[in-house]
C-alpha atoms as a PDB file:
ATOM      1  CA  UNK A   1       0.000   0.000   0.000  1.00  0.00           C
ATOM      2  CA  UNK A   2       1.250   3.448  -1.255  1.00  0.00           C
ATOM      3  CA  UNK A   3       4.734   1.338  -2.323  1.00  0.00           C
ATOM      4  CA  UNK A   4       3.600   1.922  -5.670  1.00  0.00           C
ATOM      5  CA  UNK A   5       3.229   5.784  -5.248  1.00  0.00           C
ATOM      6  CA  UNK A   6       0.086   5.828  -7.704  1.00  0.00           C
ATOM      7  CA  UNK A   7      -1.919   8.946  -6.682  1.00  0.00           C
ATOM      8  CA  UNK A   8      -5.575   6.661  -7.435  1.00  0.00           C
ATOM      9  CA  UNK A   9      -4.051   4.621  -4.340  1.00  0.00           C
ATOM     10  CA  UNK A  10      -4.367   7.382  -2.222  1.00  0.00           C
ATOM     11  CA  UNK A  11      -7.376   8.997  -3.067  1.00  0.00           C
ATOM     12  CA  UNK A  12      -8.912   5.051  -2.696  1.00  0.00           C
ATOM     13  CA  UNK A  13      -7.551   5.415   0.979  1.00  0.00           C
ATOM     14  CA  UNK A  14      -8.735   8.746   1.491  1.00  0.00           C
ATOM     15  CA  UNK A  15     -12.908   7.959   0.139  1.00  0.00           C
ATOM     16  CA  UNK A  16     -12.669   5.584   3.214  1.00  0.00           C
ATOM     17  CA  UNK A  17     -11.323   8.387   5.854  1.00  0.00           C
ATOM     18  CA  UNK A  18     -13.709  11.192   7.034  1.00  0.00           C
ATOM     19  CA  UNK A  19     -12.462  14.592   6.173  1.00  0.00           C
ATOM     20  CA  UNK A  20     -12.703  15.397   9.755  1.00  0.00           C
ATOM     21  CA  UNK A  21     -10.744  12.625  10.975  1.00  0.00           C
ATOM     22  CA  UNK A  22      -7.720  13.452   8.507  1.00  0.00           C
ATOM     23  CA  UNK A  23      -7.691  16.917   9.946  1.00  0.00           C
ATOM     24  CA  UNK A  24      -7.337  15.234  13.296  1.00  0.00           C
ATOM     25  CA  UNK A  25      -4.841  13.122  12.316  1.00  0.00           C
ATOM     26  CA  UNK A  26      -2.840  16.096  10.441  1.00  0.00           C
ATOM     27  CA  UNK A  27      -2.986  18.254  14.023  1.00  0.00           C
ATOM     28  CA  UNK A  28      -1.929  15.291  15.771  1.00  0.00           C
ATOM     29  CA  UNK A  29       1.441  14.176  13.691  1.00  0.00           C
ATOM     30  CA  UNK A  30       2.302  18.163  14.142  1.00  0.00           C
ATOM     31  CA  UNK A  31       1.460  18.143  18.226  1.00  0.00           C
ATOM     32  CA  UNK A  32       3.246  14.420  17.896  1.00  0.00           C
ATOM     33  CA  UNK A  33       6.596  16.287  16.725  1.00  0.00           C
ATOM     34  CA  UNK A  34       6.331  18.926  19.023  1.00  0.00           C
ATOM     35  CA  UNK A  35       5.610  17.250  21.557  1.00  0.00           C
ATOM     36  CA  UNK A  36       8.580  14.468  20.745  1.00  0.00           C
ATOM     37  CA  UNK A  37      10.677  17.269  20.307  1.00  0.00           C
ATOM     38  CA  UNK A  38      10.523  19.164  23.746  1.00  0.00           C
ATOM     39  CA  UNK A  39      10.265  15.696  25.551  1.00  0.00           C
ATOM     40  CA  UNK A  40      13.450  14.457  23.853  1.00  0.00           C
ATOM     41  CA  UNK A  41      15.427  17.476  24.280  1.00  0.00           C
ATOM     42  CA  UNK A  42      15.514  16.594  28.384  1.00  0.00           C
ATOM     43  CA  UNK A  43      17.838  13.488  27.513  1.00  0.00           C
ATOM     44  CA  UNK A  44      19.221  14.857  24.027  1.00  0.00           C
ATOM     45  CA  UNK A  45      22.895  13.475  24.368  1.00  0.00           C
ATOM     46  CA  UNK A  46      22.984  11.435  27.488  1.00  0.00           C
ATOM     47  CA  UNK A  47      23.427   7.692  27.192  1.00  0.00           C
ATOM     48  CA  UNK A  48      20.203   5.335  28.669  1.00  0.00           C
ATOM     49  CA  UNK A  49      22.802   4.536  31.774  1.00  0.00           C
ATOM     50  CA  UNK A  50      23.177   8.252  32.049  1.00  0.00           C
ATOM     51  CA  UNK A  51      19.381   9.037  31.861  1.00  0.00           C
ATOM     52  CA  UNK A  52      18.619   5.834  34.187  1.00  0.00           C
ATOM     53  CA  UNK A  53      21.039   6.717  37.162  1.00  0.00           C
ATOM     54  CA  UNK A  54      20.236  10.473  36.759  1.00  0.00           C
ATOM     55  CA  UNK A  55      15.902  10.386  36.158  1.00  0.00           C
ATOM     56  CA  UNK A  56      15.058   6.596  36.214  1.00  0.00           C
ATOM     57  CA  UNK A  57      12.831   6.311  33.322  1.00  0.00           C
ATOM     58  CA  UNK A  58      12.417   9.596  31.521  1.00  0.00           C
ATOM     59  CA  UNK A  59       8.156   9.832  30.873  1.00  0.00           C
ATOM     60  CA  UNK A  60       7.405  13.678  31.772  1.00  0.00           C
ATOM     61  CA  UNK A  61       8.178  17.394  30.515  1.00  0.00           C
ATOM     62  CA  UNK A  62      10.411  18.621  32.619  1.00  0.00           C
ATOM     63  CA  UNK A  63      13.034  21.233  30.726  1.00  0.00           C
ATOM     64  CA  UNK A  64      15.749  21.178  31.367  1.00  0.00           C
ATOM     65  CA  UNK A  65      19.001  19.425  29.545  1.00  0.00           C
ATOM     66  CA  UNK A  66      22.213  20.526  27.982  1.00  0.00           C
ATOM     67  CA  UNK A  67      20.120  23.283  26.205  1.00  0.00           C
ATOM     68  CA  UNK A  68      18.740  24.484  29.721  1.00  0.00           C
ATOM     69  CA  UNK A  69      15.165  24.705  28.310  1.00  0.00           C
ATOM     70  CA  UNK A  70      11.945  25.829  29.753  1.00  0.00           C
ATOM     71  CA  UNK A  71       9.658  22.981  30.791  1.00  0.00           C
ATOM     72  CA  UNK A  72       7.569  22.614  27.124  1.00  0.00           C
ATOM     73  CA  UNK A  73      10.167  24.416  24.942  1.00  0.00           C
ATOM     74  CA  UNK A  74      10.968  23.054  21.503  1.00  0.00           C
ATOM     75  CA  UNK A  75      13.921  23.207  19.561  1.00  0.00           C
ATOM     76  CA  UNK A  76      14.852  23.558  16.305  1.00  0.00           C
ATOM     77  CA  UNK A  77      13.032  20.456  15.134  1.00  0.00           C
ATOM     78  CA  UNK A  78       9.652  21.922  15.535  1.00  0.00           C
ATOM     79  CA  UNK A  79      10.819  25.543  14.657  1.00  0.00           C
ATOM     80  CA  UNK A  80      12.291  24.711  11.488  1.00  0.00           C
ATOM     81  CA  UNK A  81       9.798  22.169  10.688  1.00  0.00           C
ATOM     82  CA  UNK A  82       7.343  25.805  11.069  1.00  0.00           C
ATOM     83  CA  UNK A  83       9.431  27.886   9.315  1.00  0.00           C
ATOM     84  CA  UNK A  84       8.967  25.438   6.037  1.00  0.00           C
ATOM     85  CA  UNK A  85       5.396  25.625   6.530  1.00  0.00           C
ATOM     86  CA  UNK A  86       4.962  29.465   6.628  1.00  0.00           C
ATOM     87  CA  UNK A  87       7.142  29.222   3.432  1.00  0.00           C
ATOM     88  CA  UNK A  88       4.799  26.744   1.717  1.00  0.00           C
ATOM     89  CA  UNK A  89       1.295  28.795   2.935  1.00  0.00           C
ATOM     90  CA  UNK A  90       3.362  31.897   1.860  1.00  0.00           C
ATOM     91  CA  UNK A  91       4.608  30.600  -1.907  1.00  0.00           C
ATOM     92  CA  UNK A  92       1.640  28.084  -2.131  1.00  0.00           C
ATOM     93  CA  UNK A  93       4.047  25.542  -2.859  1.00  0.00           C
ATOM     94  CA  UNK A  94       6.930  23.998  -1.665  1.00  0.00           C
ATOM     95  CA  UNK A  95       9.848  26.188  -3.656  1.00  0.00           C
ATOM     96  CA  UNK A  96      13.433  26.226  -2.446  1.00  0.00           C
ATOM     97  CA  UNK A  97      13.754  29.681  -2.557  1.00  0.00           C
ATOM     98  CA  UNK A  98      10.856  30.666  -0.109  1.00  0.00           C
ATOM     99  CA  UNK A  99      12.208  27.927   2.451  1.00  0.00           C
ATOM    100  CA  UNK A 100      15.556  28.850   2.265  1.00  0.00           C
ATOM    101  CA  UNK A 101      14.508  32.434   2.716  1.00  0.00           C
ATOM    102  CA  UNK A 102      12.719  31.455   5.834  1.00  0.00           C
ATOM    103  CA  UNK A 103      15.220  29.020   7.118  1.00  0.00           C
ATOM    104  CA  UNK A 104      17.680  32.445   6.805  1.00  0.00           C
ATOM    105  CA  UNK A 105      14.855  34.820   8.695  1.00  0.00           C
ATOM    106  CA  UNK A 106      14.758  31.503  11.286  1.00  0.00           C
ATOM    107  CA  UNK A 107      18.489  31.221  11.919  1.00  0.00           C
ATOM    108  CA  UNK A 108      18.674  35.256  12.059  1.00  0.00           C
ATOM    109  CA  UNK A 109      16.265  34.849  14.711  1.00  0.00           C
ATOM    110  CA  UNK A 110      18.961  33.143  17.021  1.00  0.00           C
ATOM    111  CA  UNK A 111      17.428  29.866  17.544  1.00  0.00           C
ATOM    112  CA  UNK A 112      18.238  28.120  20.299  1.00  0.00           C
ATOM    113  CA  UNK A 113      19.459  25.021  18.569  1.00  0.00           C
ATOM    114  CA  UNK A 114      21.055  24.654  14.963  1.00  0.00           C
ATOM    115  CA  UNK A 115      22.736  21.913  13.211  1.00  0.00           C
ATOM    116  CA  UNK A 116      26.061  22.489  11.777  1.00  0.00           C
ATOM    117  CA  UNK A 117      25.027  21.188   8.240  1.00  0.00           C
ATOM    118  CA  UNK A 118      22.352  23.418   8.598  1.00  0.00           C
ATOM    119  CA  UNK A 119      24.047  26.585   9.429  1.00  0.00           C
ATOM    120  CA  UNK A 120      27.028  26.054   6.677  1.00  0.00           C
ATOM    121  CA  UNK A 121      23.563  25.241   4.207  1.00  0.00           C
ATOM    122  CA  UNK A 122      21.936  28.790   5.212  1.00  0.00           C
ATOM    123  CA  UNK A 123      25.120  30.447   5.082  1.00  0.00           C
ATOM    124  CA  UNK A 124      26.345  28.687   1.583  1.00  0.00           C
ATOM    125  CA  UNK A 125      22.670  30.536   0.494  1.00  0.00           C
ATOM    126  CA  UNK A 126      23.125  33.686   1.885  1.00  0.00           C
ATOM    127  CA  UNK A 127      26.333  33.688   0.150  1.00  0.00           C
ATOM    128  CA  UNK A 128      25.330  32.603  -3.505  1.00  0.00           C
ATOM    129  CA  UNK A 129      21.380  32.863  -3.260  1.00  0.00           C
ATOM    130  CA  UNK A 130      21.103  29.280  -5.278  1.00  0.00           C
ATOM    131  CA  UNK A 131      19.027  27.126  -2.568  1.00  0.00           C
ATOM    132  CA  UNK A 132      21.131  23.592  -2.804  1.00  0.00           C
ATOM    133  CA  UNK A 133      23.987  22.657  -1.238  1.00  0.00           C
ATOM    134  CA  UNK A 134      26.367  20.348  -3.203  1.00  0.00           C
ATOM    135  CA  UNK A 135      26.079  16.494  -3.120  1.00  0.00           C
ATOM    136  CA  UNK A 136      27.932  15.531  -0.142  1.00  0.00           C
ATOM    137  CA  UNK A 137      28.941  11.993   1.356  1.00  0.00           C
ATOM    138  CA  UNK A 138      28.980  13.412   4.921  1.00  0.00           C
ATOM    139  CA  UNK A 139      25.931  15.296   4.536  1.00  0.00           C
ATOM    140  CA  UNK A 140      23.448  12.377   5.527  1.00  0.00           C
ATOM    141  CA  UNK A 141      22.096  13.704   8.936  1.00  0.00           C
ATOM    142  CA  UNK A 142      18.461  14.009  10.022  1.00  0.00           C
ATOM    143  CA  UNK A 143      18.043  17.772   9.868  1.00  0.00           C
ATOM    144  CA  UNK A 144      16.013  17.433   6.754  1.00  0.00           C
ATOM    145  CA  UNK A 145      13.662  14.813   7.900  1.00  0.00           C
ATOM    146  CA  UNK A 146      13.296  16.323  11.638  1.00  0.00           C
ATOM    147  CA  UNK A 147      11.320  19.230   9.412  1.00  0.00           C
ATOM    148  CA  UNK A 148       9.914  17.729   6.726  1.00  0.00           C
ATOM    149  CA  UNK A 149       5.915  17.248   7.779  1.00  0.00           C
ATOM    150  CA  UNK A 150       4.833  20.468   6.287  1.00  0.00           C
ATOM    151  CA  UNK A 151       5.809  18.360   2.867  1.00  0.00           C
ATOM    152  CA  UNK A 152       4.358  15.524   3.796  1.00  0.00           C
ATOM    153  CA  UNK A 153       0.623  17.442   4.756  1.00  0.00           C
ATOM    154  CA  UNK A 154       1.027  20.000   1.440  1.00  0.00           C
ATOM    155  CA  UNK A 155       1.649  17.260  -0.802  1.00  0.00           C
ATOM    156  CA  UNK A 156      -0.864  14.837   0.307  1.00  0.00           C
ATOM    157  CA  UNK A 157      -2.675  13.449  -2.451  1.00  0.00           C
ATOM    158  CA  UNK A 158      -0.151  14.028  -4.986  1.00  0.00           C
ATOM    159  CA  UNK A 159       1.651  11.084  -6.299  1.00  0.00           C
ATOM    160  CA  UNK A 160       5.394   9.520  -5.354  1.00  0.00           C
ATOM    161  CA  UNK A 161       7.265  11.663  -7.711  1.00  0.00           C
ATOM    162  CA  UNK A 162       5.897  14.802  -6.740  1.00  0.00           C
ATOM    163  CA  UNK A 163       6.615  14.219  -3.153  1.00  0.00           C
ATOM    164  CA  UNK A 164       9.762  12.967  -3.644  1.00  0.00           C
ATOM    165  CA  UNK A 165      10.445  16.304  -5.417  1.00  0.00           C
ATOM    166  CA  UNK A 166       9.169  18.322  -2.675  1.00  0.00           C
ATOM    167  CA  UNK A 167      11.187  16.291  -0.479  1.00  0.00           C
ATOM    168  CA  UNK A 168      14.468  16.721  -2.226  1.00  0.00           C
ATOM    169  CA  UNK A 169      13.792  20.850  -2.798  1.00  0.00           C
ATOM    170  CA  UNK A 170      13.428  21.546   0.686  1.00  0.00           C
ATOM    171  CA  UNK A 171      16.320  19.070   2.142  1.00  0.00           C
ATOM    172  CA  UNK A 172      18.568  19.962  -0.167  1.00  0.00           C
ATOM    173  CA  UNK A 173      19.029  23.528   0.978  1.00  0.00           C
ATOM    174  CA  UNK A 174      20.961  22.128   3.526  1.00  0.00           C
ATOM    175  CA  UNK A 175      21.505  18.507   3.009  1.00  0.00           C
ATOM    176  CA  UNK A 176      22.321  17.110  -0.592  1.00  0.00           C
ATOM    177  CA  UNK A 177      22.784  13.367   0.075  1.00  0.00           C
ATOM    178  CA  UNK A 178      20.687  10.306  -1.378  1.00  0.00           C
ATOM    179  CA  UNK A 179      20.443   8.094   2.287  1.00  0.00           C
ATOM    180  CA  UNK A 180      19.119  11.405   3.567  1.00  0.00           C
ATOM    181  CA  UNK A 181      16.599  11.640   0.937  1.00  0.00           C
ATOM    182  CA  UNK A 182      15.566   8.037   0.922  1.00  0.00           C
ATOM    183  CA  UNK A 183      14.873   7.703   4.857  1.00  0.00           C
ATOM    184  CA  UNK A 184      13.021  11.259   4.812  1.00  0.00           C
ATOM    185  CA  UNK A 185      10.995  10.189   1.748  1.00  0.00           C
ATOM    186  CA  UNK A 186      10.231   7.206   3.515  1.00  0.00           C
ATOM    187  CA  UNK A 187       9.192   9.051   7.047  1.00  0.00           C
ATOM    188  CA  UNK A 188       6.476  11.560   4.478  1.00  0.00           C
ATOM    189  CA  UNK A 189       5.417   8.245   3.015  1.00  0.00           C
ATOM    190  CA  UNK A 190       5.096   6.792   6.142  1.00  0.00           C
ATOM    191  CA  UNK A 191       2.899   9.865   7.685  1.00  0.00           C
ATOM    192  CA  UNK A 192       0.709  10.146   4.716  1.00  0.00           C
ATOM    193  CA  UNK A 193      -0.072   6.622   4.801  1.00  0.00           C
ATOM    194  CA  UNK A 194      -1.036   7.057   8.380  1.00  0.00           C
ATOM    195  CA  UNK A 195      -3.284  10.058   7.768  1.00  0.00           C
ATOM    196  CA  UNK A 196      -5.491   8.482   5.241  1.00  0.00           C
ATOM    197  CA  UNK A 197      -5.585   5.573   8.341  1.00  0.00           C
ATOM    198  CA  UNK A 198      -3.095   2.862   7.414  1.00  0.00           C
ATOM    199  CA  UNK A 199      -2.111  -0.015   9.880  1.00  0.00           C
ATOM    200  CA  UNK A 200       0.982  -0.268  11.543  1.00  0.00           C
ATOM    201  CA  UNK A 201       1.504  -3.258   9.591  1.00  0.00           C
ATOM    202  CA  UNK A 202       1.242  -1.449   6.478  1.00  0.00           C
ATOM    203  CA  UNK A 203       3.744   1.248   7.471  1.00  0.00           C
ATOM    204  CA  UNK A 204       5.655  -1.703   8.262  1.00  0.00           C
ATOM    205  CA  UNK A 205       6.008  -2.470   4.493  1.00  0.00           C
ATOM    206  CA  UNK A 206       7.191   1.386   3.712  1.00  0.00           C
ATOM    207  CA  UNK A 207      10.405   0.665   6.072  1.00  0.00           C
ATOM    208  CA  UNK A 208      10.553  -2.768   4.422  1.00  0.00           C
ATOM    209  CA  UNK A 209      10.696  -0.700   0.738  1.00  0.00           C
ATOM    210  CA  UNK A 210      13.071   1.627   1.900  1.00  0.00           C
ATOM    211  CA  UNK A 211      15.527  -1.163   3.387  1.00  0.00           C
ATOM    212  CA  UNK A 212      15.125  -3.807  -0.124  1.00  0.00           C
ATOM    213  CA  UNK A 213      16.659  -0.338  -1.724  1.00  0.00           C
ATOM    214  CA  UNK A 214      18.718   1.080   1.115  1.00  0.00           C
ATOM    215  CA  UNK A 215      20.132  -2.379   3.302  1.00  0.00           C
ATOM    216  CA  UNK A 216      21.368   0.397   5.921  1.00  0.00           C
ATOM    217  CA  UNK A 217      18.042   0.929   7.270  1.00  0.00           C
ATOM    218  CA  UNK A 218      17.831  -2.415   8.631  1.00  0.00           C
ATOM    219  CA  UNK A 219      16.449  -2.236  11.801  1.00  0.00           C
ATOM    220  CA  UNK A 220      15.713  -5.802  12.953  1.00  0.00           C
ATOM    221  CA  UNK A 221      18.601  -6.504  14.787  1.00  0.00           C
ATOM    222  CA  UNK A 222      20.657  -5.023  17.374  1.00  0.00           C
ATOM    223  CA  UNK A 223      18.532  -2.624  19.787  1.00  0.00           C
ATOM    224  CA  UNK A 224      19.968   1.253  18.456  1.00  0.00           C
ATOM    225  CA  UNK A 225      20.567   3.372  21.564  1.00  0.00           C
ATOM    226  CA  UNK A 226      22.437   6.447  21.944  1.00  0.00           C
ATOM    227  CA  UNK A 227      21.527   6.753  17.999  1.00  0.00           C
ATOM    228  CA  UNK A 228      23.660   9.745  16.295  1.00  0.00           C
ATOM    229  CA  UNK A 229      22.623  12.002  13.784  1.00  0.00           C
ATOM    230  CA  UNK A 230      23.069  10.265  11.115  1.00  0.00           C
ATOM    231  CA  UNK A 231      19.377   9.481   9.369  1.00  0.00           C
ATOM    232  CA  UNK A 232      20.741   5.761   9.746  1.00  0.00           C
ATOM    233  CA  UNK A 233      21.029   5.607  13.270  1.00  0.00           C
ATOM    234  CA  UNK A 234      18.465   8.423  13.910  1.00  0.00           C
ATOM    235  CA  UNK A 235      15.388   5.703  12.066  1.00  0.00           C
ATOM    236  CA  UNK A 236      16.556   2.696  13.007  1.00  0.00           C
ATOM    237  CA  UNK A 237      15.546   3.821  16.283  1.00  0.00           C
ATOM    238  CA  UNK A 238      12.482   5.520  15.339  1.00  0.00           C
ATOM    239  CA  UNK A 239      11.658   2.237  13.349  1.00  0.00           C
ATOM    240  CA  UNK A 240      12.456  -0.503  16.356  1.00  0.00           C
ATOM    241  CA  UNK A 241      10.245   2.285  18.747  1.00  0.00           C
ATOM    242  CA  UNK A 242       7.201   2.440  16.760  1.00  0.00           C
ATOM    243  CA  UNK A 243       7.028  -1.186  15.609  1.00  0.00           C
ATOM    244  CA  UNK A 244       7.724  -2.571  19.078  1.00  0.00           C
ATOM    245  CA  UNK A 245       5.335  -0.586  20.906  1.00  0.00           C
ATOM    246  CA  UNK A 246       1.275  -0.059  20.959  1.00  0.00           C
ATOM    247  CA  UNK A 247       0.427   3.567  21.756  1.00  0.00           C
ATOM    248  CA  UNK A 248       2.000   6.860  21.033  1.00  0.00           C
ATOM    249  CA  UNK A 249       3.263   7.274  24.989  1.00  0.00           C
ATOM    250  CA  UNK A 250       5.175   3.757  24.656  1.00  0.00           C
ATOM    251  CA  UNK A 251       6.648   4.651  21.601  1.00  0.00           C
ATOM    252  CA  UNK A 252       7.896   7.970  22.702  1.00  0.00           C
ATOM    253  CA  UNK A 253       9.157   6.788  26.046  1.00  0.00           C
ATOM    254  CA  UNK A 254      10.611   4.247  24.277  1.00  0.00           C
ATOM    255  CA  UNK A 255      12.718   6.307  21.458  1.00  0.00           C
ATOM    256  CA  UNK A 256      13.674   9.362  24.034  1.00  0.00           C
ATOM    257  CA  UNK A 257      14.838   6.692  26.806  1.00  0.00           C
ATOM    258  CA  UNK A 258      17.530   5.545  24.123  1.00  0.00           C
ATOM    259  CA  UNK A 259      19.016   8.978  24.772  1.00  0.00           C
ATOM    260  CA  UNK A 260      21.372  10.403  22.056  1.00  0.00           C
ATOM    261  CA  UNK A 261      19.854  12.603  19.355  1.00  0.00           C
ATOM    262  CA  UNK A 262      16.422  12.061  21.424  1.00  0.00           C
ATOM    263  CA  UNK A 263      15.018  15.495  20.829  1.00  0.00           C
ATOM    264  CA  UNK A 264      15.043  14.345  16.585  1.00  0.00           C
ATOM    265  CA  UNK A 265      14.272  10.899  17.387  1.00  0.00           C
ATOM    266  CA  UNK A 266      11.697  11.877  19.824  1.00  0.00           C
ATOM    267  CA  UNK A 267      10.246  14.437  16.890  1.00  0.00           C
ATOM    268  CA  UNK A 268      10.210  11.974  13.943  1.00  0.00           C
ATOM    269  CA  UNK A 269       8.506   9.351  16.434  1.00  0.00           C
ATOM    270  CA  UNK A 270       5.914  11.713  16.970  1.00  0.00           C
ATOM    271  CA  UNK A 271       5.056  12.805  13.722  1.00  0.00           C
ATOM    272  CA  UNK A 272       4.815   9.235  12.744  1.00  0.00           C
ATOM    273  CA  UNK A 273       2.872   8.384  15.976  1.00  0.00           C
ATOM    274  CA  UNK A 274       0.485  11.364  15.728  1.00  0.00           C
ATOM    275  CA  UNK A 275      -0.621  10.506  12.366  1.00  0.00           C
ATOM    276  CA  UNK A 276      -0.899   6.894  13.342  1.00  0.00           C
ATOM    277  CA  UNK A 277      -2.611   6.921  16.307  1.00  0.00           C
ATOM    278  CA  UNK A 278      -4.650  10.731  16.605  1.00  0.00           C
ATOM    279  CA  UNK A 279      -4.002  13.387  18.700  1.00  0.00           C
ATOM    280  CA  UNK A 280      -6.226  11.832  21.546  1.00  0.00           C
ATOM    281  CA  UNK A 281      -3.616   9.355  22.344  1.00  0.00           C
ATOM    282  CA  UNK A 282      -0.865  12.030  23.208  1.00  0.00           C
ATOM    283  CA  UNK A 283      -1.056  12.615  26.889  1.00  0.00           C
ATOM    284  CA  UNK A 284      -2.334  15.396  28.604  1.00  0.00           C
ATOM    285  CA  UNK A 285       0.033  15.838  30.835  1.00  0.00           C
ATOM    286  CA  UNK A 286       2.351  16.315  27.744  1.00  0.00           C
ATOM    287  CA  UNK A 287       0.471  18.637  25.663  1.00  0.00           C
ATOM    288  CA  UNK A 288      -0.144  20.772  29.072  1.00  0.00           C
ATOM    289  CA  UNK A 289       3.038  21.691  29.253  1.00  0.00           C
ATOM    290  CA  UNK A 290       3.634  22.642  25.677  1.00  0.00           C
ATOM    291  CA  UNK A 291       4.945  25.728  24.939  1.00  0.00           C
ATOM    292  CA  UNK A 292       1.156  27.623  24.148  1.00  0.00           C
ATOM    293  CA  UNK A 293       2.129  29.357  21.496  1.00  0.00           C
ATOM    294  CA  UNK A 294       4.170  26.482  19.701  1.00  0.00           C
ATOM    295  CA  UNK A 295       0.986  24.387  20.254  1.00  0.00           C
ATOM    296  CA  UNK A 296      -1.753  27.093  18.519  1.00  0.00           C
ATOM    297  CA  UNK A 297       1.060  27.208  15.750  1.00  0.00           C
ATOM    298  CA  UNK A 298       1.432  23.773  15.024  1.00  0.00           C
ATOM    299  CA  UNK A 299      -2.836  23.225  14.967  1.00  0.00           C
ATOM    300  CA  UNK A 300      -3.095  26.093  12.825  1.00  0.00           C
ATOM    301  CA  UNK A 301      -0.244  25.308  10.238  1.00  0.00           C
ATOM    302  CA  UNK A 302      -1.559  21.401   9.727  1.00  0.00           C
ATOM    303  CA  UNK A 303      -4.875  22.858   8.802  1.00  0.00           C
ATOM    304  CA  UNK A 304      -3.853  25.232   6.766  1.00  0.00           C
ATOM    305  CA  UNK A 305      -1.446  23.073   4.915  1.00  0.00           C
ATOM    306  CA  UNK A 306      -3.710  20.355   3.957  1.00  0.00           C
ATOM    307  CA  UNK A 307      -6.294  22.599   2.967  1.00  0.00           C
ATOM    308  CA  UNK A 308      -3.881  23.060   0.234  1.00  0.00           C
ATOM    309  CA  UNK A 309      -2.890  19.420  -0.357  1.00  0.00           C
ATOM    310  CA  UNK A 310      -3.757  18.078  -3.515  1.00  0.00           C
ATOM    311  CA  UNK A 311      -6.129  15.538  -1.273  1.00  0.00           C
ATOM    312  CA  UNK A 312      -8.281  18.272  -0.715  1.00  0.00           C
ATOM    313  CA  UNK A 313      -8.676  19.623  -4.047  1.00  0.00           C
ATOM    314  CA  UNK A 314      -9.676  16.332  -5.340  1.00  0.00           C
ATOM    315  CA  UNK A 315     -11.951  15.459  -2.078  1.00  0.00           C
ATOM    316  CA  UNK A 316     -12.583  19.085  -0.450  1.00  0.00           C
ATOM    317  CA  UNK A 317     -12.235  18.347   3.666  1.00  0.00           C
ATOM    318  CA  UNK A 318     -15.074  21.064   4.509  1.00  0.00           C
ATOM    319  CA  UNK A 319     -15.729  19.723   8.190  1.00  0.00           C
ATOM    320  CA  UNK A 320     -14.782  22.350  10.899  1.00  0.00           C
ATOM    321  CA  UNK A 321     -11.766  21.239  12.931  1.00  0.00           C
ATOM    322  CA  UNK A 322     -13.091  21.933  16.729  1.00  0.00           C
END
């Protein structure tokens, strides 16, 4: 399912989902990454020995961390992952130029968190204006996937090429490598899927399409912890979280708990999660703490952004979000 790409797939899945209960969906992969974000960043580079003898298990918001962050702040996962958004509402498409200009506006804003392939990808723009960074070996981190969900809700209903378009015009501002683009592509297939309510067992067979042409991916052996920032490391945890576990909590107190680069891992979990299970299954006690004005942002932007996914102009989703 969705393997194939072929846009009459997808609209097939989406005659069978309420337009209201996309919607919900859409708000709850965006709350998911937020949320995944500000609960990873806690435990973002400590090791699961460090976060057991310092918190026990690590399962509420509490700030805090290298970063020295408000209890509910986000970090540049979730801000970025905006930023693209405003650019798509803004251009009415995803086009390099508007999200590079807004990933420039973002980092002039002093962000309390960037990537260094990030920076030296905002600065190489600044510099020349052309939005795309060379092809690079050492360029495969997760910085393009940790804010990729605007793509994957504004492209909704269009078929595998033009996603994987989308996908490659906004990563490659700042990351130019195919393993990037193949697990990211993967992650937006993987959320779609979920939105237009697909099975965990079907997202199951995404991952197992992405590993038949990637082998790296391969996540069914050794448990990742302490996962890096490499996209490799970075899924294979997201992957063994998600597929091991039965509710969005478990799986996000499963990924963060690894430690490492557990503000990403905890935000591509949640996306994932938040499409897959609804934004009823994220905690209260999480979203309580969330940063208010983050959490109005990221309701707001999924709405807006599928209303203009090609989904929706091909089956209009009129029902009021409440």
């Amino acid at each position: 399912m969705l393997v194939s790409g072929l846009r009459s797939e997808v609209l097939f899945l989406a005659s069978a989902a309420t337009g209201d209960l996309v919607k919900r969906r859409a708000v709850g992969a965006y709350l998911g990454l937020a949320v995944g974000d500000a609960l990873g960043a806690t435990v973002e580079f400590m090791t699961p020995r460090e976060i057991r003898a310092d918190i026990g298990q690590h399962r509420d918001m509490t700030g805090g961390g290298w970063l020295k962050l408000r209890k509910g702040q986000v970090t540049d996962d979730t801000t970025m992952a905006l930023a693209l958004g405003d650019s798509i509402l803004v251009a009415g498409k995803v086009c390099a130029h508007a999200a590079a200009d807004a990933f420039s506006e973002w980092m002039r804003g002093k962000p309390v968190d960037i990537g260094h392939t990030v920076r030296r990808g905002i600065a190489l723009y600044r510099q020349t204006g052309k939005p795309e960074m060379p092809e690079n070996t050492f360029d495969a981190g997760n910085g393009s996937c940790m804010r990729a969900l605007p793509v994957a809700l504004a492209t909704l209903g269009a078929d595998e090429d033009a996603v994987d378009e989308a996908n490659r015009c906004q990563a490659h501002i700042t990351h130019n490598n195919p393993v990037s683009d193949a697990g990211t592509l993967c992650v937006l297939r993987m959320v779609q899927a979920a939105l237009l309510g697909a099975t965990k067992a079907e997202l199951r067979l995404l991952t197992d399409h992405l590993i038949a042409a990637e082998s790296a991916f391969r996540f069914d052996r050794r448990r990742t912890e302490n996962p890096s920032a490499y996209i490799v490391d970075t899924l294979r945890a997201v992957f063994q979280a998600l597929f091991a576990t039965d509710s969005f909590e478990s799986a996000l107190i499963d990924v963060v708990n690894r430690g490492g680069d557990a503000d990403t891992t905890g935000a591509i979990l949640g996306m994932i999660a938040g499409a897959l299970y609804g934004p009823t299954s994220i905690p209260t006690r999480w979203l309580r703490h969330l940063d208010p004005a983050i959490r109005d942002a990221c309701r707001d932007q999924a709405q807006a952004l599928l209303k203009g996914s090609p989904l929706c102009a091909a089956t209009p989703i009129q029902a009021p979000m409440q």
